[in-house]
PDB file of N, CA and C in Angstrom:
ATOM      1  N   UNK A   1     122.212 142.921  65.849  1.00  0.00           N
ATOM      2  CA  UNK A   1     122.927 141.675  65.654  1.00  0.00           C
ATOM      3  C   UNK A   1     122.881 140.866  66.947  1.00  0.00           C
ATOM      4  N   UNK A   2     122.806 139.591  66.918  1.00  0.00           N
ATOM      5  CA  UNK A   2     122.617 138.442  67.923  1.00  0.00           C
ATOM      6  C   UNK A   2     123.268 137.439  67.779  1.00  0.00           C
ATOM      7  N   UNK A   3     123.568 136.897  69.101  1.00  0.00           N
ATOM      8  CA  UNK A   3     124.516 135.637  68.748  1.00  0.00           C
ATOM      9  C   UNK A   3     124.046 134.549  70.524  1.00  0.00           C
ATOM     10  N   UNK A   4     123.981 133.501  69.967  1.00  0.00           N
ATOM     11  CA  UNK A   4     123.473 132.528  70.830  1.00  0.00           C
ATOM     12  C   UNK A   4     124.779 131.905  71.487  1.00  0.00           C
ATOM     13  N   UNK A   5     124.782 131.303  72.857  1.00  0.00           N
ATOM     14  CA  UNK A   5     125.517 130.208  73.521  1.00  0.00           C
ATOM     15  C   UNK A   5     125.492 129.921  74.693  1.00  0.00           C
ATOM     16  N   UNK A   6     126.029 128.721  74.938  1.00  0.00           N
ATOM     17  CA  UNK A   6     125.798 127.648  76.154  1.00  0.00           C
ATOM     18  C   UNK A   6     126.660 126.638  76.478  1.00  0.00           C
ATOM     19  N   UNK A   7     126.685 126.794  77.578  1.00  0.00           N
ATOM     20  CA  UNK A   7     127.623 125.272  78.199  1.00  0.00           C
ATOM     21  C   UNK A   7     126.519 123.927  78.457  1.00  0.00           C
ATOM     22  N   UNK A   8     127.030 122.766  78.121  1.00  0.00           N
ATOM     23  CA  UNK A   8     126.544 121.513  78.579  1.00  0.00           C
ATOM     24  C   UNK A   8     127.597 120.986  79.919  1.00  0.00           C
ATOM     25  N   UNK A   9     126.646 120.656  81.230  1.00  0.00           N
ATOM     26  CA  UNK A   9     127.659 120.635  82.273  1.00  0.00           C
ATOM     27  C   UNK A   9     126.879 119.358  83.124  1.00  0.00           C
ATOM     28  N   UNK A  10     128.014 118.408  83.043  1.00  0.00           N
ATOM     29  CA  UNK A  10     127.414 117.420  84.235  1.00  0.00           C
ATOM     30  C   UNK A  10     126.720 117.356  85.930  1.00  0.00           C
ATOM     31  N   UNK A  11     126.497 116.584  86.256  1.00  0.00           N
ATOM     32  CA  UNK A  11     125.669 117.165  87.686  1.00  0.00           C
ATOM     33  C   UNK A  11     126.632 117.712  88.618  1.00  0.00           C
ATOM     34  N   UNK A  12     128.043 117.237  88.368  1.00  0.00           N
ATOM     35  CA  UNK A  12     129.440 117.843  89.219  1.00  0.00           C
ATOM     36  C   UNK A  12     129.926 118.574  88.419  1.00  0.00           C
ATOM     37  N   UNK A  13     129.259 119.596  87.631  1.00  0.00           N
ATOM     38  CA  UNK A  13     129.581 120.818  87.031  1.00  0.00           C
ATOM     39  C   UNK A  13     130.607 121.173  85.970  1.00  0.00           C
ATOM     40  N   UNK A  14     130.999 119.537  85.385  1.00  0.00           N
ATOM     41  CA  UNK A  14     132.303 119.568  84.251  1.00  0.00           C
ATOM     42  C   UNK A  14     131.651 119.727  82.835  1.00  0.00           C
ATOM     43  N   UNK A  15     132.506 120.217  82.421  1.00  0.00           N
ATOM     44  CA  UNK A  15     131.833 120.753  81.199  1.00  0.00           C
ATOM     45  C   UNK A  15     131.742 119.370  80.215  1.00  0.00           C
ATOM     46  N   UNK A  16     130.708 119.649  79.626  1.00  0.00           N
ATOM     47  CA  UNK A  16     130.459 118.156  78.924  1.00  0.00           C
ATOM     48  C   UNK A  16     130.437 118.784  77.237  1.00  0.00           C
ATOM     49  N   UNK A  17     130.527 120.182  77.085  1.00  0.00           N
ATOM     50  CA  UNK A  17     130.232 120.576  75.635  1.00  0.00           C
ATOM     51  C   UNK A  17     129.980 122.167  75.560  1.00  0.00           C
ATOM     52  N   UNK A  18     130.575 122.952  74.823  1.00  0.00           N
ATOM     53  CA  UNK A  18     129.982 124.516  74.399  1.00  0.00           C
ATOM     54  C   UNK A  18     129.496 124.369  72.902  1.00  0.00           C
ATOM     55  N   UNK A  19     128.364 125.840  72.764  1.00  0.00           N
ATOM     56  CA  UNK A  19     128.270 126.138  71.675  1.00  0.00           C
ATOM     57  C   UNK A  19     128.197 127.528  71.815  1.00  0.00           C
ATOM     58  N   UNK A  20     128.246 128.599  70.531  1.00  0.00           N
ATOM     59  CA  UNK A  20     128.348 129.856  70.159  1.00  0.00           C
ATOM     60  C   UNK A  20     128.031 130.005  68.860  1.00  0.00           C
ATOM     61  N   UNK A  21     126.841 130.643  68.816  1.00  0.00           N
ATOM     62  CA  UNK A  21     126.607 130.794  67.211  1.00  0.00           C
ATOM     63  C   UNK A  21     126.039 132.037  66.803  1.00  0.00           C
ATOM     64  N   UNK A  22     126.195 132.901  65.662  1.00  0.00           N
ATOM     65  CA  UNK A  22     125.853 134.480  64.906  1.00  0.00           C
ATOM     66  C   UNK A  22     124.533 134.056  64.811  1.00  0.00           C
ATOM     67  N   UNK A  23     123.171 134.244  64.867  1.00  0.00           N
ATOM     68  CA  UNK A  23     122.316 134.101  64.572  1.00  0.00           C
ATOM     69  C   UNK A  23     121.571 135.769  63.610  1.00  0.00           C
ATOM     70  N   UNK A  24     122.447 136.592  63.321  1.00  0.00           N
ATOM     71  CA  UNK A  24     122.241 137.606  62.558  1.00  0.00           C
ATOM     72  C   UNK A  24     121.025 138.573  63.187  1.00  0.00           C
ATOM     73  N   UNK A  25     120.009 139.569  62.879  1.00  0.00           N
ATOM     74  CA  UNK A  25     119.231 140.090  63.555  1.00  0.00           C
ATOM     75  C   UNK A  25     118.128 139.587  63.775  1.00  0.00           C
ATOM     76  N   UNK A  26     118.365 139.878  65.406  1.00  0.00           N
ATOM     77  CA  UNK A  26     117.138 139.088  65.852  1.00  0.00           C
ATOM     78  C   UNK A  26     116.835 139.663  67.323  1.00  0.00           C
ATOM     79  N   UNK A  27     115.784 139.168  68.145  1.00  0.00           N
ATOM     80  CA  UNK A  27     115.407 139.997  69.297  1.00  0.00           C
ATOM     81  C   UNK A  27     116.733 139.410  70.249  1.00  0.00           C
ATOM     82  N   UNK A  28     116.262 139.938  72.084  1.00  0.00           N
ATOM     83  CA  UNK A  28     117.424 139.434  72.858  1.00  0.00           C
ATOM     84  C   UNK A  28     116.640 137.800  73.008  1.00  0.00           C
ATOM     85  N   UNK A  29     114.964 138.271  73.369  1.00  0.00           N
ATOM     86  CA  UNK A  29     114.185 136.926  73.753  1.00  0.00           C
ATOM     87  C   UNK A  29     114.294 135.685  72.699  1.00  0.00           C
ATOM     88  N   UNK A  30     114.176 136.101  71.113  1.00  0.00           N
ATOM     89  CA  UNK A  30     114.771 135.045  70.082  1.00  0.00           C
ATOM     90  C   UNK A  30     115.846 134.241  70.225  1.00  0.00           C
ATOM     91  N   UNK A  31     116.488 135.079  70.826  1.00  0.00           N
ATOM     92  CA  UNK A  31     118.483 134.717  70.503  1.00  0.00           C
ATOM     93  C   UNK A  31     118.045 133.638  72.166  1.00  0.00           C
ATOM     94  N   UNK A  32     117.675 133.982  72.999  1.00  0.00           N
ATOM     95  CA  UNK A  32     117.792 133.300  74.151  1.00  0.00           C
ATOM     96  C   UNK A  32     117.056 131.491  73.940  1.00  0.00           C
ATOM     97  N   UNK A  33     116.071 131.869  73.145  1.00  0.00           N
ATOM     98  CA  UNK A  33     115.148 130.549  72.827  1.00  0.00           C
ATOM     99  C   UNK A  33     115.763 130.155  71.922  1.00  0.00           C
ATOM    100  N   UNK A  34     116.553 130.665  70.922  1.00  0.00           N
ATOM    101  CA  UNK A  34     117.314 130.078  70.063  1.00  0.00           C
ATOM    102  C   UNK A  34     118.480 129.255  70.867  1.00  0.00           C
ATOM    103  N   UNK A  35     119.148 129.724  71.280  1.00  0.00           N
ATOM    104  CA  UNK A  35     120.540 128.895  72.419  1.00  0.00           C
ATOM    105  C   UNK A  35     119.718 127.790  73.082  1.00  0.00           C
ATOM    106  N   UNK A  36     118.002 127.412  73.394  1.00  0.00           N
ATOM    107  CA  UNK A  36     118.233 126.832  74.455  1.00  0.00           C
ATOM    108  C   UNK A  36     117.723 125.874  73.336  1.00  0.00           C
ATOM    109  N   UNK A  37     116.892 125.731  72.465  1.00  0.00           N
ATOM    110  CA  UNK A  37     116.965 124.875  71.431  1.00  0.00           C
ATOM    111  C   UNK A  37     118.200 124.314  70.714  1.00  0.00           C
ATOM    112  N   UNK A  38     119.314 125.238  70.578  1.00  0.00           N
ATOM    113  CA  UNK A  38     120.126 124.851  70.182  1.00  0.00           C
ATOM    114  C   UNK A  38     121.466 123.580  71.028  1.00  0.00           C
ATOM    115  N   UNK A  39     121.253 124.238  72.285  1.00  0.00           N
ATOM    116  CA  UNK A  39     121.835 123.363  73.425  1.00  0.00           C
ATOM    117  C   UNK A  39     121.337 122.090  74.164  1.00  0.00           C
ATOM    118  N   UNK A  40     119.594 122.162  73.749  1.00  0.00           N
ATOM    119  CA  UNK A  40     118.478 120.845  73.952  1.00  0.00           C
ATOM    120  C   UNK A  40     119.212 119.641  73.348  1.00  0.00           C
ATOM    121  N   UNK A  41     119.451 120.089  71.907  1.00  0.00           N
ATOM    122  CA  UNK A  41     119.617 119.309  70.684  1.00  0.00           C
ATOM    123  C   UNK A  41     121.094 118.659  70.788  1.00  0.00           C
ATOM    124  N   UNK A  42     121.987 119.919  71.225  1.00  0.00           N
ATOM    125  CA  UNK A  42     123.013 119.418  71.347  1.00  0.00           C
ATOM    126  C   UNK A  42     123.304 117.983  72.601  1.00  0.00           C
ATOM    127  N   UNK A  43     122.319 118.122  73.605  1.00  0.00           N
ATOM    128  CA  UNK A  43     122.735 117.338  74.830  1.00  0.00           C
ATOM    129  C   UNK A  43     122.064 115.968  73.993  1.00  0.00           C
ATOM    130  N   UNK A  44     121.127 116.166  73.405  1.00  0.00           N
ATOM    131  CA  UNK A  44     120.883 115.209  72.968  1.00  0.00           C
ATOM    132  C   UNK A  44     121.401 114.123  71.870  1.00  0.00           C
ATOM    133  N   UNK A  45     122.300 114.836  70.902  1.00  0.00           N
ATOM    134  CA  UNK A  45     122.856 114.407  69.866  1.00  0.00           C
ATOM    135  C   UNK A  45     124.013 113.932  70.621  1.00  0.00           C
ATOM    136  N   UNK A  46     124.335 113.820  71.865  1.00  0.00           N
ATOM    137  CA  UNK A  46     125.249 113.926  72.617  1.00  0.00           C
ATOM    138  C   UNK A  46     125.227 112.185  73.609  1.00  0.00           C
ATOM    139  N   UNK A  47     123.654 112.197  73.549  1.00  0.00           N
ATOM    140  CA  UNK A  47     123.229 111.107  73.926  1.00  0.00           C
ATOM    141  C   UNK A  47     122.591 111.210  75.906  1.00  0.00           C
ATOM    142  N   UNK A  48     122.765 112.291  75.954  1.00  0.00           N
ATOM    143  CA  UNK A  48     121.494 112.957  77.250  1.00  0.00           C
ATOM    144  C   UNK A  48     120.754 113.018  77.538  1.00  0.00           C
ATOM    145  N   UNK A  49     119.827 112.247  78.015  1.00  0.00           N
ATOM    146  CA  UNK A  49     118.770 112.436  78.017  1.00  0.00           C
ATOM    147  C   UNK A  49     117.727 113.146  79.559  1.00  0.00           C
ATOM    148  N   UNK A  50     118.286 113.009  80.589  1.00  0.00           N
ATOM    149  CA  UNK A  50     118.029 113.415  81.711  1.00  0.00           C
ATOM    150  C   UNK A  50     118.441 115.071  81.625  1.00  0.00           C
ATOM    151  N   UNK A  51     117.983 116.324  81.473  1.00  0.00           N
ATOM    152  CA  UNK A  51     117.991 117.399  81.277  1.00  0.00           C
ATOM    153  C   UNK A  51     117.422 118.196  81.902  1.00  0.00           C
ATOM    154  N   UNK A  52     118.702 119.459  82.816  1.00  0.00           N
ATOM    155  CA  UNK A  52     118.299 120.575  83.366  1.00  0.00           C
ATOM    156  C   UNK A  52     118.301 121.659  82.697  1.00  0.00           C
ATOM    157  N   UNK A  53     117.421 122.471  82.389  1.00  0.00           N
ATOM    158  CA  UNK A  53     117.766 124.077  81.171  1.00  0.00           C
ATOM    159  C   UNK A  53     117.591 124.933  82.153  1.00  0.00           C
ATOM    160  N   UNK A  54     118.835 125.476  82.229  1.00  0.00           N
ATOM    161  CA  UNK A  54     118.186 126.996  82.791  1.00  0.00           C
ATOM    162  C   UNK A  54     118.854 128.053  82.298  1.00  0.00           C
ATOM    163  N   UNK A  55     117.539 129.030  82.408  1.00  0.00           N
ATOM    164  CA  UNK A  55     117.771 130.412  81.218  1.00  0.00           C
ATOM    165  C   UNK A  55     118.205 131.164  82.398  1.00  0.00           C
ATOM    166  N   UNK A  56     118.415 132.581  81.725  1.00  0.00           N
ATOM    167  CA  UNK A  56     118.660 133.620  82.836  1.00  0.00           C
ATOM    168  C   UNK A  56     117.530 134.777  82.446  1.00  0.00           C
ATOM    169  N   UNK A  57     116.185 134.596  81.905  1.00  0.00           N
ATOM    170  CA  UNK A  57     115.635 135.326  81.330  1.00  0.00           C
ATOM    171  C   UNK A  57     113.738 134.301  81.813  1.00  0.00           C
ATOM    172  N   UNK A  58     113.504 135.346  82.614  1.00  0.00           N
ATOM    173  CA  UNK A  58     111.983 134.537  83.201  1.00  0.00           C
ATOM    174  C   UNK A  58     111.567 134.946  82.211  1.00  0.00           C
ATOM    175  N   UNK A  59     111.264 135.912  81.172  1.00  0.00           N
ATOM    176  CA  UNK A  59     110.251 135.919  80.102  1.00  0.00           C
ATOM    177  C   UNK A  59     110.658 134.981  79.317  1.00  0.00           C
ATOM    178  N   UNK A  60     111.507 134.385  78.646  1.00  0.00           N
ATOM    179  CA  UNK A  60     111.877 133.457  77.647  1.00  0.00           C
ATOM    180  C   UNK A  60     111.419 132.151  78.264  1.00  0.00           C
ATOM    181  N   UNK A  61     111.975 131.790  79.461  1.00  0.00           N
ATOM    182  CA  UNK A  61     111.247 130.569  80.460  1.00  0.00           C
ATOM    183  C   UNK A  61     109.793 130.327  79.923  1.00  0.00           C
ATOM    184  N   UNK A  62     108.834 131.782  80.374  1.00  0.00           N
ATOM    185  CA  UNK A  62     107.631 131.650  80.284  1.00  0.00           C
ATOM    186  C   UNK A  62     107.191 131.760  78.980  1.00  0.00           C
ATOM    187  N   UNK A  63     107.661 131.946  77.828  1.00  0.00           N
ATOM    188  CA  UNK A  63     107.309 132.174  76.434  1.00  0.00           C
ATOM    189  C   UNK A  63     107.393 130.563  75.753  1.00  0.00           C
ATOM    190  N   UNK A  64     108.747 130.314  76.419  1.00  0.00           N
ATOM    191  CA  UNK A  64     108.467 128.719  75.998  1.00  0.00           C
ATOM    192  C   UNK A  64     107.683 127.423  77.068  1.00  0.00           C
ATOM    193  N   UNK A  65     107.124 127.985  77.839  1.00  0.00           N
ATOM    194  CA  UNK A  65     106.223 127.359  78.585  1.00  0.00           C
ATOM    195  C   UNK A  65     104.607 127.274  78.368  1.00  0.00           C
ATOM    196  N   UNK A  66     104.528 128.535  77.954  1.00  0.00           N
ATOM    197  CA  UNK A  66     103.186 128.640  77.449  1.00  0.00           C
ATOM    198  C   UNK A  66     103.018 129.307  76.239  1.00  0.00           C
ATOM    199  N   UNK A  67     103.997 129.223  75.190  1.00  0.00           N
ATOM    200  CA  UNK A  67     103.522 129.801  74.387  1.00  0.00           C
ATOM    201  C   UNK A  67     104.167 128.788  72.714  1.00  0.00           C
ATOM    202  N   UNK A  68     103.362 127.475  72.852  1.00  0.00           N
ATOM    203  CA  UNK A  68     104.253 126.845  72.092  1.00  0.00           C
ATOM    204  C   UNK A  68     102.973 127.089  70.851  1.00  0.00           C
ATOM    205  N   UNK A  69     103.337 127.971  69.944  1.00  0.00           N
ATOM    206  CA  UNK A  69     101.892 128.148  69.239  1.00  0.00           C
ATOM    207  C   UNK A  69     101.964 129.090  68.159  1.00  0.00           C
ATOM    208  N   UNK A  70     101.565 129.257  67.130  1.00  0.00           N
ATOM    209  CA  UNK A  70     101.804 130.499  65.891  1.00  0.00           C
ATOM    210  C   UNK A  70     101.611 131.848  66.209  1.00  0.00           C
ATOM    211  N   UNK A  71     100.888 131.984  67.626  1.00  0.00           N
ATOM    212  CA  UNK A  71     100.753 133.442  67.961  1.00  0.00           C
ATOM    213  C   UNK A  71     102.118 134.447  68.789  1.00  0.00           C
ATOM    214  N   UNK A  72     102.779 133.850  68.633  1.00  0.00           N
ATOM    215  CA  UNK A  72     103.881 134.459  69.285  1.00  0.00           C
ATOM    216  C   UNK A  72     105.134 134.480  68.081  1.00  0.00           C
ATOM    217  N   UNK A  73     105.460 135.773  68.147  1.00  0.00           N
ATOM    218  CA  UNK A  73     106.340 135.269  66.625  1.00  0.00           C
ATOM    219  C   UNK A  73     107.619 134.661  67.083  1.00  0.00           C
ATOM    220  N   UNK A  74     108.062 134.116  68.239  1.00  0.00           N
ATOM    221  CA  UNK A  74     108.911 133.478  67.950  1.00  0.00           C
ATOM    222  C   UNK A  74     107.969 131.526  68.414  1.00  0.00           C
ATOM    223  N   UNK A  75     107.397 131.257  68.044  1.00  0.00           N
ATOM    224  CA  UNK A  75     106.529 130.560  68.469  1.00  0.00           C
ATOM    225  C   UNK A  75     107.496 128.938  67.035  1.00  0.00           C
ATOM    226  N   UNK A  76     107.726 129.434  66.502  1.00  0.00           N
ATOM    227  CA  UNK A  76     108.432 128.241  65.468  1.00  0.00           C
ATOM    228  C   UNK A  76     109.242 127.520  66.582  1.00  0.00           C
ATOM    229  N   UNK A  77     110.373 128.301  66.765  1.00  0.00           N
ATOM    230  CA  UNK A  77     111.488 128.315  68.197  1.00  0.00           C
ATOM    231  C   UNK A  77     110.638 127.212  68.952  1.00  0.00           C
ATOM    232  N   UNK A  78     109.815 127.780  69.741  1.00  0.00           N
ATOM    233  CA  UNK A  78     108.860 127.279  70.813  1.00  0.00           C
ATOM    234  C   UNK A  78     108.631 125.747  71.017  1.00  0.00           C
ATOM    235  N   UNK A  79     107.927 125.639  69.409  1.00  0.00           N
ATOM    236  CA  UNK A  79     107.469 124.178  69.090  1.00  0.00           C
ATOM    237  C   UNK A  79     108.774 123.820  69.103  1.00  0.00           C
ATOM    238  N   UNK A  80     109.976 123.994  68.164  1.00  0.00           N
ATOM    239  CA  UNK A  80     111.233 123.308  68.087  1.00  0.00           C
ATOM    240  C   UNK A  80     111.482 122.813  69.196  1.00  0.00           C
ATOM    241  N   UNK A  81     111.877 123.181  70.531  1.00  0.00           N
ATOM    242  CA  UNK A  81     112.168 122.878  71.928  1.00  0.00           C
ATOM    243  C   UNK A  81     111.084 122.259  72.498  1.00  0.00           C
ATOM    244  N   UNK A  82     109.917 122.570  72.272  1.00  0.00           N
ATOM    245  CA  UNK A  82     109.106 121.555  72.523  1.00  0.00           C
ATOM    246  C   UNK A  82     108.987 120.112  72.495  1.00  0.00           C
ATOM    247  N   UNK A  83     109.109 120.002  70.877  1.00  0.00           N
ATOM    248  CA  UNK A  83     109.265 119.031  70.380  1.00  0.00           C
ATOM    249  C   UNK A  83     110.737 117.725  70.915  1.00  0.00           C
ATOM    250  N   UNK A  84     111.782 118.912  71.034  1.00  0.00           N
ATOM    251  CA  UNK A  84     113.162 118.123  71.695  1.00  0.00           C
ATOM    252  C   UNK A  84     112.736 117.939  73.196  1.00  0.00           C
ATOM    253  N   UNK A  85     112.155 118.226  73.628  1.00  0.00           N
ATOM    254  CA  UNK A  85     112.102 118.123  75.334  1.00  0.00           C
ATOM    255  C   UNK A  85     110.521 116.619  75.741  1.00  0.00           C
ATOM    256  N   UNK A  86     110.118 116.582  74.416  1.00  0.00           N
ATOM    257  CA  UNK A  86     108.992 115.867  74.058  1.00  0.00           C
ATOM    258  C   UNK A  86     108.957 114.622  73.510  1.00  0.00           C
ATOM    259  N   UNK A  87     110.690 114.071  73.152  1.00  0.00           N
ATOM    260  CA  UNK A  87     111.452 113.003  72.434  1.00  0.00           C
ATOM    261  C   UNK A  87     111.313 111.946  73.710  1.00  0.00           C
ATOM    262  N   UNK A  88     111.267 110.621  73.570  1.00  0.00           N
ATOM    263  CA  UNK A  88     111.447 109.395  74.294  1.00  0.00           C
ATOM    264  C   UNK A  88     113.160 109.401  74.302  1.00  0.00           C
TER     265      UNK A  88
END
């Protein structure tokens, strides 16, 4: 079982927004790319557009850095955040 979350925090470190969500079974690296897609979206629906992400997980970093593509099974994820980090 897995569960995703994240703070949204201004450049003077106030919290601007949380999320926490069950994402049911899934890997630790899923659940991590899942939160940061999920927290992309949120800063954005939020109206943010200037964006710092940081994971605590260098493989997830590097999975969604180079691996935005069908060969990675969490690679759906991938494109998703891609795609949000890829918005005007």
């Amino acid at each position: 079982m897995a569960a995703a979350g994240g703070l949204l925090r201004d450049s003077f470190g106030r919290c601007l927004g949380a999320f926490a969500c069950n994402l049911g079974m899934s890997s630790i690296t899923r659940a991590k790319l899942k939160g940061a897609e999920i927290g992309i979206e949120m800063a954005w629906n939020l109206g943010y557009r200037n964006l710092e992400v940081n994971l605590d997980s260098t493989t997830t970093l590097q999975i969604n850095e180079n691996q935005r593509n069908d060969d990675h099974m969490s690679g759906l994820i991938t494109r998703q955040i891609g795609m949000l980090l890829d918005r005007d």
